[in-house]
Protein backbone atom coordinates (compact mmCIF):
# COMPACT_ATOMS: atom_id res chain seq x y z
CA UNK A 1 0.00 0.00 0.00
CA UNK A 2 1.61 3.43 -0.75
CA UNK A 3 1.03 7.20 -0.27
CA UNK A 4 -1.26 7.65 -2.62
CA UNK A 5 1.74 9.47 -4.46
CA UNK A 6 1.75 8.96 -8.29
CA UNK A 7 5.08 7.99 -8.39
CA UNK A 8 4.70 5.18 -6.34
CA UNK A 9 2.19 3.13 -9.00
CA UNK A 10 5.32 2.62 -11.38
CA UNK A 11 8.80 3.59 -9.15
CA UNK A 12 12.16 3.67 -10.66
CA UNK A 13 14.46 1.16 -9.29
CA UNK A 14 15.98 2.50 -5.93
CA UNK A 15 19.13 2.09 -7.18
CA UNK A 16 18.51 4.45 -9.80
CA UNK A 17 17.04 6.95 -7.62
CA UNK A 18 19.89 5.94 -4.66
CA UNK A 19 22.35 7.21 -7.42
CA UNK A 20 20.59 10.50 -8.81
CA UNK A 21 20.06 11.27 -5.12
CA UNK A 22 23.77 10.73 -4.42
CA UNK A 23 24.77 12.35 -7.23
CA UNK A 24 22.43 15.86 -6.37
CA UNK A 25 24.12 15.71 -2.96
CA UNK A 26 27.87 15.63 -4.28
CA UNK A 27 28.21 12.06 -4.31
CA UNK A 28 27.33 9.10 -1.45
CA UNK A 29 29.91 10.37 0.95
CA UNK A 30 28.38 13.65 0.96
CA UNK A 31 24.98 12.19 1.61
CA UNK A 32 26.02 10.34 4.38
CA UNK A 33 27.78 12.83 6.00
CA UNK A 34 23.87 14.76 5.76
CA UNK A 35 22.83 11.96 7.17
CA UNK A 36 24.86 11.24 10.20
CA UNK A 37 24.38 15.16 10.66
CA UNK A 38 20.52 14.98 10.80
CA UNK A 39 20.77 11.45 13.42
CA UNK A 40 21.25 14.31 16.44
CA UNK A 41 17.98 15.29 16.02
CA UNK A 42 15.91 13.04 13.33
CA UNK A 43 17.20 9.37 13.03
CA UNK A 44 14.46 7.79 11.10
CA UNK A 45 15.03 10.56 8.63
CA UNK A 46 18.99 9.70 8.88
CA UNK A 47 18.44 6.35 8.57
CA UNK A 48 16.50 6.70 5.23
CA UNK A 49 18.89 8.70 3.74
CA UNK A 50 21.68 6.28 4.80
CA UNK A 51 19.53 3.33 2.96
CA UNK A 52 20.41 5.73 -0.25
CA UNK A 53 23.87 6.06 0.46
CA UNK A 54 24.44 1.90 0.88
CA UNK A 55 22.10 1.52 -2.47
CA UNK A 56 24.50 4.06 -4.31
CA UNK A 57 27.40 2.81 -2.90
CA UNK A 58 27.13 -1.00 -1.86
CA UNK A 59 30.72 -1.77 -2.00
CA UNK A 60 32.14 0.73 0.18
CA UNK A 61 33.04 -0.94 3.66
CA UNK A 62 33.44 2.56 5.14
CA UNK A 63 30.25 3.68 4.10
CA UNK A 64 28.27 0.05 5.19
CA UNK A 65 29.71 0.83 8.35
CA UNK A 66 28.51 4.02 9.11
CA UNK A 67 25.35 2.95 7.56
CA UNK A 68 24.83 0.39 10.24
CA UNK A 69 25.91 2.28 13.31
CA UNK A 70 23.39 4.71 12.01
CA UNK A 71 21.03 1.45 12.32
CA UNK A 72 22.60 0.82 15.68
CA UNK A 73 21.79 4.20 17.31
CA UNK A 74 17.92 3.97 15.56
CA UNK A 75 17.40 0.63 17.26
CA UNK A 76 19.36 1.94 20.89
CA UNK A 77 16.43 4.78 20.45
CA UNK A 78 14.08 2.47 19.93
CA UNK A 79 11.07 1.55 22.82
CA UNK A 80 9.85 -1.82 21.22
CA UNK A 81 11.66 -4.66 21.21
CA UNK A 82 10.75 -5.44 17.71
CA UNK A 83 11.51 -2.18 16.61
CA UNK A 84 15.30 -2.62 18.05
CA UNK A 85 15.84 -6.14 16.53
CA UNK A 86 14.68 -4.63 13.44
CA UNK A 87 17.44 -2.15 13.34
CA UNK A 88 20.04 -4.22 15.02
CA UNK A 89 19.69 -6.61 12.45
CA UNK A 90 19.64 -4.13 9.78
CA UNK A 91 22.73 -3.34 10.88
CA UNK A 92 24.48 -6.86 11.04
CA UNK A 93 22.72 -7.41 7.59
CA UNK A 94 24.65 -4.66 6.28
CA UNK A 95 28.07 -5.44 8.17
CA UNK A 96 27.58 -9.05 6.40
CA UNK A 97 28.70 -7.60 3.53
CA UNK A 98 32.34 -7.40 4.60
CA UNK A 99 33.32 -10.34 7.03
CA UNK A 100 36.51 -9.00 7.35
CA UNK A 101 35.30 -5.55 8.93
């Protein structure tokens, strides 16, 4: 079920948009770096900008990284227990990318 938003009935792949968004913000490390700035005071928002940044950039270990301690501190912030596994295994999702990290 979406918004209602027209966009929604036939969506470019988020890649695509992950990119273009990247791109508009001077590339994935500069949308990050948004993102980690708006976690002080809005985290969800954070967190769905860092979803961006992975999708433009999945092969950057630095960037996973940062991506999933943004997921850590949204699932410390959380008050459900479901909502906190969700995120903390968002996070270890993402980390599984790069055993090595």
């Amino acid at each position: 079920m979406g918004s209602g938003c027209p966009i929604e009935f036939q969506p470019d792949p988020r890649t695509e948009v992950a990119t273009e968004l990247a791109s508009l913000s001077g590339g994935p490390r500069a949308l990050l770096a948004r993102a980690i700035e708006l976690a002080f005071h809005n985290v969800p928002l954070a967190c769905h900008l860092a979803d961006y940044v992975m999708e433009a950039a999945p092969d950057d270990s630095a960037i996973v990284e940062a991506v999933a301690a943004l997921y850590t501190e949204r699932g410390a912030r959380e008050s459900s227990l479901m909502a906190t596994n969700l995120y903390r295994s968002a996070a270890a999702g993402a980390l599984s990318r790069f055993p090595s990290s």
